[in-house]
Protein backbone atom coordinates (compact mmCIF):
# COMPACT_ATOMS: atom_id res chain seq x y z
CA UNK A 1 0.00 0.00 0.00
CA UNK A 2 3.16 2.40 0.85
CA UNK A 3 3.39 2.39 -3.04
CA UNK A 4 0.04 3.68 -4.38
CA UNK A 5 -0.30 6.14 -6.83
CA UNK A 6 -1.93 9.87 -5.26
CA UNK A 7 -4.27 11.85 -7.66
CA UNK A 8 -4.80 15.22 -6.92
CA UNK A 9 -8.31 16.35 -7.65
CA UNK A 10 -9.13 19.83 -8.07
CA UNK A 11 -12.30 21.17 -8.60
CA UNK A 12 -14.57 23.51 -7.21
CA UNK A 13 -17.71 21.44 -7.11
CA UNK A 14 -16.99 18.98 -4.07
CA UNK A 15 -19.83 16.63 -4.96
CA UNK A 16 -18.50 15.81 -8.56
CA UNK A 17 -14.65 15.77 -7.16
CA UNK A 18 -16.16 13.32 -4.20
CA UNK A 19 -17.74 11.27 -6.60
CA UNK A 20 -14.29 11.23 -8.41
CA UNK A 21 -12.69 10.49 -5.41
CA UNK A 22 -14.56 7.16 -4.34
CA UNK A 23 -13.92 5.80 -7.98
CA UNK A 24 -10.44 6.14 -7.60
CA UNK A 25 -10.21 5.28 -3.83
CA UNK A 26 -12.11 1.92 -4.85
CA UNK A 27 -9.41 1.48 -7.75
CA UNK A 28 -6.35 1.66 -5.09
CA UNK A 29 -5.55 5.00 -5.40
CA UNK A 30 -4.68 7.55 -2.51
CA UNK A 31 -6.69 10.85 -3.26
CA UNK A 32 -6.46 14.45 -2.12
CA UNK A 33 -9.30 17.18 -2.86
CA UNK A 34 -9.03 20.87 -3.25
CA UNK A 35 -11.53 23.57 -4.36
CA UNK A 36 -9.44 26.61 -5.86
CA UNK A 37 -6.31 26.72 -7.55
CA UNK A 38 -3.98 28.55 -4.86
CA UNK A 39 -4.99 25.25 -2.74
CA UNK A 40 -4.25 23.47 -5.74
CA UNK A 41 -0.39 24.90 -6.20
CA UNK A 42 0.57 24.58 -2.37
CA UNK A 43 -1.30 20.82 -2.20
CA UNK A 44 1.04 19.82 -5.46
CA UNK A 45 4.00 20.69 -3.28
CA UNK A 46 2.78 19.13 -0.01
CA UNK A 47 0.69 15.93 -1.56
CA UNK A 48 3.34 15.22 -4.39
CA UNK A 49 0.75 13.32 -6.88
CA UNK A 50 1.49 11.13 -9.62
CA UNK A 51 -1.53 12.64 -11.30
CA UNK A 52 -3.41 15.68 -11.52
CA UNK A 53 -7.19 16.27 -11.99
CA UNK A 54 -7.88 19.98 -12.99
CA UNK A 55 -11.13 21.69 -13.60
CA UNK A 56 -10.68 24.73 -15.72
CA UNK A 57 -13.17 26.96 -14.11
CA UNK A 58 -11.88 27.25 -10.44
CA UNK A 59 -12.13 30.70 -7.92
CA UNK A 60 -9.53 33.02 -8.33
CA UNK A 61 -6.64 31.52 -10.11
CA UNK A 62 -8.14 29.14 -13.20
CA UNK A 63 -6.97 26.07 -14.04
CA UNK A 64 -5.34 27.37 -17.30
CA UNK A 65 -2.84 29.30 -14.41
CA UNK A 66 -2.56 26.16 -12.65
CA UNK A 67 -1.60 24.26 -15.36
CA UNK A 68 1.19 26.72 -16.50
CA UNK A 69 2.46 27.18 -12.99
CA UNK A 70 2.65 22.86 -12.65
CA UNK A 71 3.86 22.61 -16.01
CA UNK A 72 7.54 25.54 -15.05
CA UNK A 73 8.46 22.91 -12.33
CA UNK A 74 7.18 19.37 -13.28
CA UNK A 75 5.78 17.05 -15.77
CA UNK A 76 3.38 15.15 -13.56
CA UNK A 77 0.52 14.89 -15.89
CA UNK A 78 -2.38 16.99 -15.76
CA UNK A 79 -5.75 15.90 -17.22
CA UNK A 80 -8.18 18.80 -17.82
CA UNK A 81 -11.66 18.52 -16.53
CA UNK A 82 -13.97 21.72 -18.27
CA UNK A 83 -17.64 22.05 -19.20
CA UNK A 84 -16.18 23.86 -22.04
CA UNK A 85 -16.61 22.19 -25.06
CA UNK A 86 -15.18 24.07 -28.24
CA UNK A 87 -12.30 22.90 -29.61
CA UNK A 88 -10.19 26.19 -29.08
CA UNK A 89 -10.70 25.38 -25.40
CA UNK A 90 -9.14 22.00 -25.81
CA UNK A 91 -6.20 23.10 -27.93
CA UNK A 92 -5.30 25.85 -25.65
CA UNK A 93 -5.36 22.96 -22.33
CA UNK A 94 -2.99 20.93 -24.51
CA UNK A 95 -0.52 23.95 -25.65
CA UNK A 96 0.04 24.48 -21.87
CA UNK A 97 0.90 20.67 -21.46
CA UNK A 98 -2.07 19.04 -20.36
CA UNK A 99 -2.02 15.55 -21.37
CA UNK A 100 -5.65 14.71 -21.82
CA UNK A 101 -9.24 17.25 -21.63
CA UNK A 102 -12.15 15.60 -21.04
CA UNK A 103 -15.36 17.12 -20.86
CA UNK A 104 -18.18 17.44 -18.07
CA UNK A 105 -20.49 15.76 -17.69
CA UNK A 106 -18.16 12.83 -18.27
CA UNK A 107 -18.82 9.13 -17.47
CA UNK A 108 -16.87 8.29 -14.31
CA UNK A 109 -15.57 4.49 -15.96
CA UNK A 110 -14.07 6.50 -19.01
CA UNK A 111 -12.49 9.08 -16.60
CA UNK A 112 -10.56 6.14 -14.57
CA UNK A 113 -9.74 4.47 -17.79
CA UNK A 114 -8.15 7.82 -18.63
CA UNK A 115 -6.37 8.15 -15.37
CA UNK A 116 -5.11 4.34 -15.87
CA UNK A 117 -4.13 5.01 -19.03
CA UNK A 118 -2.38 8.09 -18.82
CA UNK A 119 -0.06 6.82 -15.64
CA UNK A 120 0.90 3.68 -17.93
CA UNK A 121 2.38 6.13 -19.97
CA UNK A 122 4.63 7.82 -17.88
CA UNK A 123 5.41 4.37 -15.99
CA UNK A 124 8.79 3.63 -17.65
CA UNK A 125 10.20 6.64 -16.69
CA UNK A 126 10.72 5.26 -13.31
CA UNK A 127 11.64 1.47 -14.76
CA UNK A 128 15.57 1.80 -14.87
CA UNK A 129 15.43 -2.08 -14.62
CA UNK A 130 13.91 -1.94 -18.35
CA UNK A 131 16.89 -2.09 -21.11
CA UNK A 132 17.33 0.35 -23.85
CA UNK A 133 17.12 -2.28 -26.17
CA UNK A 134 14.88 -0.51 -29.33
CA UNK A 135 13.73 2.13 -26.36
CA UNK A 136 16.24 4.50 -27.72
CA UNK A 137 16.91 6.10 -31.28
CA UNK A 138 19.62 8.47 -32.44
CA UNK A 139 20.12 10.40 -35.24
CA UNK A 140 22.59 13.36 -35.80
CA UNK A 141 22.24 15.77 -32.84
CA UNK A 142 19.17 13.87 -31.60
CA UNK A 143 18.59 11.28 -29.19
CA UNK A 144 15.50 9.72 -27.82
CA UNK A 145 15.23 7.60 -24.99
CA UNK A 146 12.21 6.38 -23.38
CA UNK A 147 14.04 4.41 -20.74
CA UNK A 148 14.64 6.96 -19.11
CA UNK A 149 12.37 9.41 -20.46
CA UNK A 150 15.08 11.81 -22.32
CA UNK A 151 15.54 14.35 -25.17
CA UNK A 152 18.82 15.46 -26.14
CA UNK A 153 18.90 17.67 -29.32
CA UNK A 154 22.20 19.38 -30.03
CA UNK A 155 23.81 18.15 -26.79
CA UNK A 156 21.36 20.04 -24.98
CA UNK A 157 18.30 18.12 -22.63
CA UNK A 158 15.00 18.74 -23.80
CA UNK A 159 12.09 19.42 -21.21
CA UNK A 160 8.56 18.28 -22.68
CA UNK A 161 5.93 16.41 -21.24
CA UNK A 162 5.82 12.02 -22.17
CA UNK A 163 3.08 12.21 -24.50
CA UNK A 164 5.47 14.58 -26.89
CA UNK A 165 8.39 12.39 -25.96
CA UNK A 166 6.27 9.16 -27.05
CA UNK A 167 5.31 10.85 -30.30
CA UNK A 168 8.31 11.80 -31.24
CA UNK A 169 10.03 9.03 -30.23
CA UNK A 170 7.42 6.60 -32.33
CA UNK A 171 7.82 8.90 -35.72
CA UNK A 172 11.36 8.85 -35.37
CA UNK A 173 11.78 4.90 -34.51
CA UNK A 174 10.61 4.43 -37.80
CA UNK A 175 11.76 6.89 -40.10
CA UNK A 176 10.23 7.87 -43.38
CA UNK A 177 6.60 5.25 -42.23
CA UNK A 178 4.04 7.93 -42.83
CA UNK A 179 0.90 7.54 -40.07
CA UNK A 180 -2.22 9.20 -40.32
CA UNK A 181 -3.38 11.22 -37.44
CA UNK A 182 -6.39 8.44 -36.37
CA UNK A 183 -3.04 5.93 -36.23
CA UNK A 184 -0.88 8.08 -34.16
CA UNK A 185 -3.90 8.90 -31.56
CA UNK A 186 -4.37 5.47 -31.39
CA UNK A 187 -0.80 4.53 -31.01
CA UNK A 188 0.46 7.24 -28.58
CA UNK A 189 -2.85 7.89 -26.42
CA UNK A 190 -3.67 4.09 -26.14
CA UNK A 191 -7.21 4.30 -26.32
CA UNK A 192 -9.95 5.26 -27.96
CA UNK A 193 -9.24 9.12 -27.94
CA UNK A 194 -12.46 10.83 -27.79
CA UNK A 195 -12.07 13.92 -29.33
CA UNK A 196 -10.09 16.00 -32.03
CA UNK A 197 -7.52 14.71 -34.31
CA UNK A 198 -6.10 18.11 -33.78
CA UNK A 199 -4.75 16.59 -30.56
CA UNK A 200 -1.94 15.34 -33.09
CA UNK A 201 -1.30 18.35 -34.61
CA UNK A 202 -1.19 20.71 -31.18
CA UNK A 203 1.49 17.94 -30.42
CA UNK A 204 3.42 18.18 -33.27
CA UNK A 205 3.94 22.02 -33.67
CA UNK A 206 5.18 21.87 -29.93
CA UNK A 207 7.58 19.40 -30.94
CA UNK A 208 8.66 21.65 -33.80
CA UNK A 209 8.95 24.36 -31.45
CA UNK A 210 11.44 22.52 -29.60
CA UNK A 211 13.19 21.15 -32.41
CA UNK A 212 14.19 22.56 -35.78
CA UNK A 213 14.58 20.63 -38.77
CA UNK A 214 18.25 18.87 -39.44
CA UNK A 215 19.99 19.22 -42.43
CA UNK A 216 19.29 15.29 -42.11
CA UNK A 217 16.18 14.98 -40.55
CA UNK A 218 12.87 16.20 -39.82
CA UNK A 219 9.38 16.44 -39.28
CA UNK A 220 7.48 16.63 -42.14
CA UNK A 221 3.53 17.41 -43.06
CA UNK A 222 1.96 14.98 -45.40
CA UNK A 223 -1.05 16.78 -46.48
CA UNK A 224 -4.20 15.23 -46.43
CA UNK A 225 -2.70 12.05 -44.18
CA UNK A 226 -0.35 12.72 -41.59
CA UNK A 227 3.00 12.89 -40.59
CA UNK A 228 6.29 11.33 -41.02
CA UNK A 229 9.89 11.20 -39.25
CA UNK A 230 11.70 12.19 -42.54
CA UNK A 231 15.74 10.86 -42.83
CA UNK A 232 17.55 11.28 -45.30
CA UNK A 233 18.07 7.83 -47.20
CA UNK A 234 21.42 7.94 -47.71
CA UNK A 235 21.98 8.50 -43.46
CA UNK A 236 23.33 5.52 -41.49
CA UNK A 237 22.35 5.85 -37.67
């Protein structure tokens, strides 16, 4: 039990984030509820979760602040929780480094499924046990490594959140495979992603942001399908 996974939920209806609460309390996990998001920002700090819960529309500071003040000191993921449904509202949650939105009213099964899914992902960062094995690809001034959950681009670390990491990491283990948007949401979310495919492309122009294309390399735009990890075909790596 000294090993369960804490989820910080924080939202200023109590009945909803007690209703939360008892699904995930029944599921194993330890849970801690707050109502605004100054509570929110000193109860990350005390309660140290694995996962974080945030409703957009909170007293005082929103969960948009939240999210940017989490996001300048961690990458613990954050899953947005909003009654707001338009998809400029999503993209926006995701640009600040949420790594899933769902909307209200949501069912509570899909929610944990969410949770559950979303802490599988960042699970092999703390796996040093697992080998590197295909877990790592390098190109010229890039490496990739998902054992330990690491970007280094022109000898420099990277910071961005694992969903980015995963993404990039899957485009550039197999360089020049073009996947459609469905097929990456599929791959990198590991469910059933209910919403945009936009999702893919928020992702990708933060990547981008990060990284510049390589006189050998990059990340290109296939109109119309998707996107590929382009490479040279005369590079060896």
């Amino acid at each position: 039990m000294a090993n369960k996974q804490r989820i910080l939920i924080v939202d200023d209806d109590n009945n909803i984030a007690e209703l939360v609460s008892l699904y995930l309390i029944k599921e194993c996990f330890e849970t801690k509820i707050v109502n605004d998001g100054e509570s929110a920002l000193e109860a990350f700090d005390s309660f140290e979760p694995s996962l974080v819960l945030l409703d957009l529309m909170l007293p005082g500071i929103d969960g948009y602040q939240v999210c940017r003040e989490i996001r300048t000191k961690s990458q613990v993921p954050i899953i947005m929780l909003s009654a707001k449904g338009e998809v400029f509202d999503k993209v926006l949650g995701l640009e600040l480094g949420a790594d899933d939105y769902i909307e209200k009213p949501f069912d509570t099964k899909e929610l944990i499924a969410r949770v559950k899914a979303v802490l599988r992902r960042v699970k092999p960062a703390a796996a040093p046990v697992q080998p590197a094995g295909d877990k790592c690809v390098t190109y010229p001034d890039l490496t990739v490594n998902l054992t330990n959950y690491s970007v280094i681009y022109r000898g420099e670390s990277i910071d961005m959140p694992p969903k980015e990491m995963e993404l990039l990491f899957f485009l550039a283990s197999q360089p020049n495979h073009v996947f459609t948007r469905d097929q990456l949401l599929e791959r990198i979310w590991g469910y059933e992603y209910v919403g945009d495919t936009r999702t893919v492309d928020v992702h990708i122009k933060r990547l981008r942001e990060k990284i510049n294309d390589h006189e050998t390399w990059k990340i290109s735009t296939i109109w119309g399908i998707g996107y590929k990890f382009e490479v040279k075909q005369d590079l060896n790596h």
